[in-house]
C-alpha atoms as a PDB file:
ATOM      1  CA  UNK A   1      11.691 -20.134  -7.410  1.00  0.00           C
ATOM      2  CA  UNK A   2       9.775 -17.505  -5.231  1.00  0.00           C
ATOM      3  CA  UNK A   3       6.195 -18.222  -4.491  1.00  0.00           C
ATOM      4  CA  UNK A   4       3.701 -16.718  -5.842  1.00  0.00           C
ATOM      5  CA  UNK A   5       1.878 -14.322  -3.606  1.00  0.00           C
ATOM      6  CA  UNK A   6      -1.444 -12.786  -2.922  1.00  0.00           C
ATOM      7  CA  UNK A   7      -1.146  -9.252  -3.912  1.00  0.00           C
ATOM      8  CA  UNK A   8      -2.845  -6.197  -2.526  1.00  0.00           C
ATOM      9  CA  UNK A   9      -2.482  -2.707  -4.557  1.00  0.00           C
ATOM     10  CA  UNK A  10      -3.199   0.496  -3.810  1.00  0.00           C
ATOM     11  CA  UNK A  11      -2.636   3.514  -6.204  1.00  0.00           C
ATOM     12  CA  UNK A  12      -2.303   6.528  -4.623  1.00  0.00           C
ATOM     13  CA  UNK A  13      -2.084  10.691  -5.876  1.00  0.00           C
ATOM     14  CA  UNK A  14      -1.622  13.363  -3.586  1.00  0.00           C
ATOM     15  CA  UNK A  15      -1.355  17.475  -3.890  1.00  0.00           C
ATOM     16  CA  UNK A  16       1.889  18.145  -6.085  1.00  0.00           C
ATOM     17  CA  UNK A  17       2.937  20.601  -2.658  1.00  0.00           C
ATOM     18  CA  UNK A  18       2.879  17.234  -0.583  1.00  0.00           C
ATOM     19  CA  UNK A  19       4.885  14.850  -3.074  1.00  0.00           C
ATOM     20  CA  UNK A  20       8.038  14.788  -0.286  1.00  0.00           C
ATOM     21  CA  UNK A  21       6.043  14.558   2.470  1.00  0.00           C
ATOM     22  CA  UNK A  22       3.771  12.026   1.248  1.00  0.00           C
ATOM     23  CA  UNK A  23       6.805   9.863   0.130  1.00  0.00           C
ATOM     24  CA  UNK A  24       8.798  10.102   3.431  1.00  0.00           C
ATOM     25  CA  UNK A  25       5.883   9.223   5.672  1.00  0.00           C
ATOM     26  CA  UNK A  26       4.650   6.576   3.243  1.00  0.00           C
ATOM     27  CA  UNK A  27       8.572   5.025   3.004  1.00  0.00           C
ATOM     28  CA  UNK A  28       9.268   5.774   7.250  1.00  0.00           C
ATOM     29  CA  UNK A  29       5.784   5.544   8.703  1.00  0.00           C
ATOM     30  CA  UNK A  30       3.315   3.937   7.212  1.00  0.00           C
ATOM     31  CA  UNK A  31       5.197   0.928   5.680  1.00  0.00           C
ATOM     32  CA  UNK A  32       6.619   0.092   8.978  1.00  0.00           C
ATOM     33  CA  UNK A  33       3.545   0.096  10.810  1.00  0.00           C
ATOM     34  CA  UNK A  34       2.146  -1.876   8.083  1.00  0.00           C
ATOM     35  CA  UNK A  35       4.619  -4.634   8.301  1.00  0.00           C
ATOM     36  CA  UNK A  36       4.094  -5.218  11.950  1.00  0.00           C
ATOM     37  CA  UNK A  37       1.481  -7.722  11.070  1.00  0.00           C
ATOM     38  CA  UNK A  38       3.022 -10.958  10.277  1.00  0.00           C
ATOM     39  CA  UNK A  39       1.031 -11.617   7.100  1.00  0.00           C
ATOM     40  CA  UNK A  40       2.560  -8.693   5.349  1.00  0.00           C
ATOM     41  CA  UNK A  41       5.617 -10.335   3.453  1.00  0.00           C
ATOM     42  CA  UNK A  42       6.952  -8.063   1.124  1.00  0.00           C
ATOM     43  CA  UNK A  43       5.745  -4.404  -0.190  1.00  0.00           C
ATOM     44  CA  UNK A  44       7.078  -2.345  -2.712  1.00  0.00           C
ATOM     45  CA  UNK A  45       6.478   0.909  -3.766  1.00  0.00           C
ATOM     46  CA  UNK A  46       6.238   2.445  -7.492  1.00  0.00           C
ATOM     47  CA  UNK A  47       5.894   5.852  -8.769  1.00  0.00           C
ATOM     48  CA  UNK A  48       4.197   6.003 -12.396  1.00  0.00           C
ATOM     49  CA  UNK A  49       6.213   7.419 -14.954  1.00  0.00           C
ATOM     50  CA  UNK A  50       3.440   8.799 -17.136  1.00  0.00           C
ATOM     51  CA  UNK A  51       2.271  11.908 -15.767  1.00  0.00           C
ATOM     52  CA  UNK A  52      -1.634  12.182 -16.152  1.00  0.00           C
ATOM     53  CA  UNK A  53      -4.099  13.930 -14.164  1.00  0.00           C
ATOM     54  CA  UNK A  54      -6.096  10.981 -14.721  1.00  0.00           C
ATOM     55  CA  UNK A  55      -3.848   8.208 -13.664  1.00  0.00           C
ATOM     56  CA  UNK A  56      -2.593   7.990  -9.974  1.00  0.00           C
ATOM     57  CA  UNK A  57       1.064   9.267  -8.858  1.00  0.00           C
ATOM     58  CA  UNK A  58       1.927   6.103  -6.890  1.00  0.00           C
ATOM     59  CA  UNK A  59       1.475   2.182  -6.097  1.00  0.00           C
ATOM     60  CA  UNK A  60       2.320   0.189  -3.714  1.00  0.00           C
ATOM     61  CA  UNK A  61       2.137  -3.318  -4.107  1.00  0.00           C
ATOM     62  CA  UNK A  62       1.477  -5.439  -0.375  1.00  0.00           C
ATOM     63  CA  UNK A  63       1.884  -9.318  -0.825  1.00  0.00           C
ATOM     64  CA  UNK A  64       0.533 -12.144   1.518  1.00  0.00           C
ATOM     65  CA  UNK A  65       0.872 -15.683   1.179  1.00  0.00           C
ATOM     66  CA  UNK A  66      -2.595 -16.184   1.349  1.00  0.00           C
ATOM     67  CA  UNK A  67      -6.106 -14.790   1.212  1.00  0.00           C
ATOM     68  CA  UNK A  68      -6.806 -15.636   5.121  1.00  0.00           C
ATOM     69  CA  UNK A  69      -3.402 -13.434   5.722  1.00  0.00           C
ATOM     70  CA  UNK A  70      -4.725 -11.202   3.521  1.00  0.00           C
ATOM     71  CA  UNK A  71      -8.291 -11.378   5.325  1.00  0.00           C
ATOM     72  CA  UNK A  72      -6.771 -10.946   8.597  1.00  0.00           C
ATOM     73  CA  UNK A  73      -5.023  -8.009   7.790  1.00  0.00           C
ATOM     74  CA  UNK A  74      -7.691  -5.166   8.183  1.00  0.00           C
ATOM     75  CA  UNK A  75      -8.749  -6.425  11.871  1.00  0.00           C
ATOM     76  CA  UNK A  76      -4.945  -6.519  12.617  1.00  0.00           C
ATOM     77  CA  UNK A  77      -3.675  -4.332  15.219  1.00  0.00           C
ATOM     78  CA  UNK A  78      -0.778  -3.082  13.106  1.00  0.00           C
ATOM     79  CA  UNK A  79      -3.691  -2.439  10.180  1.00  0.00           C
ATOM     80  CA  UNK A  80      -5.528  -0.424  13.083  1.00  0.00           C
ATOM     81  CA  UNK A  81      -2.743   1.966  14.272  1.00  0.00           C
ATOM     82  CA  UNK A  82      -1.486   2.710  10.463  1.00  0.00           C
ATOM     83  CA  UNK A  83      -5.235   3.889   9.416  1.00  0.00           C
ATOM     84  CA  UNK A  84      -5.717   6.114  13.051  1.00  0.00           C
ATOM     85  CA  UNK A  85      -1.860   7.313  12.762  1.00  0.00           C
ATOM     86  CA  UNK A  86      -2.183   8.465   9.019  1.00  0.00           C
ATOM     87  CA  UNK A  87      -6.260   9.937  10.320  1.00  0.00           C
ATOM     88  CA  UNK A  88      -4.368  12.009  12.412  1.00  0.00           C
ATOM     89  CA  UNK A  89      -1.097  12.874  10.063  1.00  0.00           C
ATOM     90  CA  UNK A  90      -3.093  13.949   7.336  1.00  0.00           C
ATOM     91  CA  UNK A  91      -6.304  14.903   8.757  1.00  0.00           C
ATOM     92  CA  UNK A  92      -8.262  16.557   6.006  1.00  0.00           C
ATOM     93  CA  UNK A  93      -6.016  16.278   3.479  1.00  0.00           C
ATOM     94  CA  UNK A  94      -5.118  12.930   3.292  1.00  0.00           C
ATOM     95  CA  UNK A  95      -3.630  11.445   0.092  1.00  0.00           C
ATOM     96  CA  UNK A  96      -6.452  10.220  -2.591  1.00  0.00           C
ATOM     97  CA  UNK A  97      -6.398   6.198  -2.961  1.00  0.00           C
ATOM     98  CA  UNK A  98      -7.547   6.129  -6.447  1.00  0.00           C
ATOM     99  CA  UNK A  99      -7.776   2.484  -7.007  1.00  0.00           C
ATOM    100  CA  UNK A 100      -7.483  -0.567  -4.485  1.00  0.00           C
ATOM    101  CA  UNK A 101      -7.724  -3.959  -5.274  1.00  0.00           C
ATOM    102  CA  UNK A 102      -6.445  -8.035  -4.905  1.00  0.00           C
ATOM    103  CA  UNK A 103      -5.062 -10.238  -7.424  1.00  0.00           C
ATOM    104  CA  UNK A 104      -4.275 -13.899  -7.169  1.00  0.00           C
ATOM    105  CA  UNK A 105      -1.971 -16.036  -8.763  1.00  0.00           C
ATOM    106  CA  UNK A 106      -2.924 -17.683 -12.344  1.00  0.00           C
ATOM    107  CA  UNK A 107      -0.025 -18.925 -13.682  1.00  0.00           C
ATOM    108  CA  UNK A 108       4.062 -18.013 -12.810  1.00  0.00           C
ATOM    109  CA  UNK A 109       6.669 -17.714 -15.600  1.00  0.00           C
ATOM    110  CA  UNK A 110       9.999 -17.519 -15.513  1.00  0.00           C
END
């Protein structure tokens, strides 16, 4: 049985004319730099299927095995360069994160 991790989420939209884009530096840039730091164990990435101008495009789903990895992870290096790297990427038109937030373990079934 897999443990039952910390999870960070972060839904995302961006400008329909930067859907590719977005994706292939999200999937070959930021991930990777992202997963330098050691605390990062898995992320996946989801694109919602319902298509409303009030719900965001994307998630992606970052899980830690703890809350001090979790913690950690903003004064990380690896946090540090990902943040300055997409600054500089996307300048003024970075993606919109439309909703961020941690959830914890309650209960697992399986």
């Amino acid at each position: 049985m897999a443990k039952a991790r910390i999870l960070h989420i972060i839904a995302t939209s961006c400008k329909p004319e930067n859907d590719a884009k977005f994706n292939k530096w999200y999937n070959e840039v930021h991930v990777p730099m992202l997963m330098k730091f050691k605390g990062v164990k898995k992320v996946t990435r989801y694109r919602v299927i319902e298509e409303k101008a009030s719900r965001p495009q994307f998630l992606a789903v970052y899980e830690f095995d703890s809350m001090k990895d979790l913690e950690e992870f903003p004064k990380s290096k690896a946090f540090q360069d990902a943040i300055a790297e997409m600054e500089g990427t996307w300048k003024g038109d970075k993606p919109d994160i439309r909703l961020a937030m941690v959830a914890e373990p309650i209960k697992v079934f399986e």
